[in-house]
C-alpha atoms as a PDB file:
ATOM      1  CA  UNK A   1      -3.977  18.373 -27.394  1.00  0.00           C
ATOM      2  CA  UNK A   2      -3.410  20.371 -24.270  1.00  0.00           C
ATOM      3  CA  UNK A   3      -0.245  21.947 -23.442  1.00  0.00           C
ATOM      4  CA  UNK A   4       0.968  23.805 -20.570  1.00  0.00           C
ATOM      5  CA  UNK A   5       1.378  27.674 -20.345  1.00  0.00           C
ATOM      6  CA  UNK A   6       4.105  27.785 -18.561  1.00  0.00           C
ATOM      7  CA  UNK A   7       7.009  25.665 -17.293  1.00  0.00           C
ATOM      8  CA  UNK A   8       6.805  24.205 -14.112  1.00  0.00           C
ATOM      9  CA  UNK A   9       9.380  25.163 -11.407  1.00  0.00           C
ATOM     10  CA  UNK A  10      11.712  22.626 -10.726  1.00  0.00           C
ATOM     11  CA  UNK A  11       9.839  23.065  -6.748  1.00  0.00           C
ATOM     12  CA  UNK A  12       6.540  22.247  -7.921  1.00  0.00           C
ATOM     13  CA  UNK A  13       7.850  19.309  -9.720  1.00  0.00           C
ATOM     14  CA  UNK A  14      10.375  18.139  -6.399  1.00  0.00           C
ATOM     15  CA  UNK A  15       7.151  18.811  -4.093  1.00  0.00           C
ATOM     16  CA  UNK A  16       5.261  16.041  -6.697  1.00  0.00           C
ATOM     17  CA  UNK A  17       7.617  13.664  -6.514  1.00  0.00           C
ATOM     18  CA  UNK A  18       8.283  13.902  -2.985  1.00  0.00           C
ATOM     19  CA  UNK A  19       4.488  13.503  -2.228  1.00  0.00           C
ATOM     20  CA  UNK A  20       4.118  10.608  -4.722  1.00  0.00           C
ATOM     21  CA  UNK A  21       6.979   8.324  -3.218  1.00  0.00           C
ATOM     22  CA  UNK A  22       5.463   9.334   0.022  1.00  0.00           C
ATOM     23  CA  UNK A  23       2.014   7.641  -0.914  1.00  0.00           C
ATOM     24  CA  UNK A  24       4.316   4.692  -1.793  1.00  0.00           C
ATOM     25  CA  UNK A  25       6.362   4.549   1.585  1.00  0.00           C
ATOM     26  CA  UNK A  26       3.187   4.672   3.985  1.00  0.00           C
ATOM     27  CA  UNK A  27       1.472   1.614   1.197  1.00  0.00           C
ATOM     28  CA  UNK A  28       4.140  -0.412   1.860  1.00  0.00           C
ATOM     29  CA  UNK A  29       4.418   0.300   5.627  1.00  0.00           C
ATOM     30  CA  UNK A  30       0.702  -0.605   5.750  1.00  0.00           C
ATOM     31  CA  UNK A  31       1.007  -3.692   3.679  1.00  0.00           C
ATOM     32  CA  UNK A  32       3.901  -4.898   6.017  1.00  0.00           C
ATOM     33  CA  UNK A  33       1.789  -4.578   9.293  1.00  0.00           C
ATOM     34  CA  UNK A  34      -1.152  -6.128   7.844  1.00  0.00           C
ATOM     35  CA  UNK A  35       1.168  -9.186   7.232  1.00  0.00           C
ATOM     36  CA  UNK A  36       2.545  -9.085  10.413  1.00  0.00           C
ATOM     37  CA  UNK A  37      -0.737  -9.328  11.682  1.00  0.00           C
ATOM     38  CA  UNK A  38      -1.888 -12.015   9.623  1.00  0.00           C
ATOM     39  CA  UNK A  39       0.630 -14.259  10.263  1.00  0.00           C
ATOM     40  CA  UNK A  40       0.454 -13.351  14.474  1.00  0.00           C
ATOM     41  CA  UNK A  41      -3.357 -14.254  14.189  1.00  0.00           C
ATOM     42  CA  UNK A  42      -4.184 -11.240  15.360  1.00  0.00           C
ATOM     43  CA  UNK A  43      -5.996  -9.493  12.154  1.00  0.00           C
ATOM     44  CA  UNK A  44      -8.851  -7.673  13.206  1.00  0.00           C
ATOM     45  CA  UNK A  45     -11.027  -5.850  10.443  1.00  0.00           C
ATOM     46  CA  UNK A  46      -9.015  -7.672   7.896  1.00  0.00           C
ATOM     47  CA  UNK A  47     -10.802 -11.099   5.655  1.00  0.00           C
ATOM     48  CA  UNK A  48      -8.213 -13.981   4.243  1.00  0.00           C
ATOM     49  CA  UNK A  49      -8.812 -17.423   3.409  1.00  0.00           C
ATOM     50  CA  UNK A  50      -8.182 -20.033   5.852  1.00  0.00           C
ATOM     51  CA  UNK A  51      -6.849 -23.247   4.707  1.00  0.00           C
ATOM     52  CA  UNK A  52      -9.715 -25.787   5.554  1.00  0.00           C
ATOM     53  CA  UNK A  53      -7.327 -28.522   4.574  1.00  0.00           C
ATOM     54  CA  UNK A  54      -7.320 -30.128   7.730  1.00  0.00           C
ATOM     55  CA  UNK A  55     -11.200 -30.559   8.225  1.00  0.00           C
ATOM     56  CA  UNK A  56     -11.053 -32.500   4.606  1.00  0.00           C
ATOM     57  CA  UNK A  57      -8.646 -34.740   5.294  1.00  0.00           C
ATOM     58  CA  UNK A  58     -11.463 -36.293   8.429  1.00  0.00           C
END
């Protein structure tokens, strides 16, 4: 089983952290503006269904 060497410094471990809620911050701010777009109607580069409800009703 592998084990470290040496303990980490507690800066090594704050930097991880730090860059791991940072990946979650800028997912989140992406998934926001992609629904802002979607529901504007101005997606571009971006595929969702579109209800076809109203052509079945005809």
């Amino acid at each position: 089983m592998a084990v470290p060497k040496k303990k980490t410094s507690k800066g090594k471990r704050n930097q991880r952290h730090a860059v791991w809620k940072a990946k979650a911050a800028d997912a989140a701010q992406k998934a926001l503006s992609i629904g802002k777009s979607v529901l504007t109607g101005k997606a571009q580069g971006f595929v969702y269904p579109i209800d076809e409800e109203s052509d079945s009703e005809e």
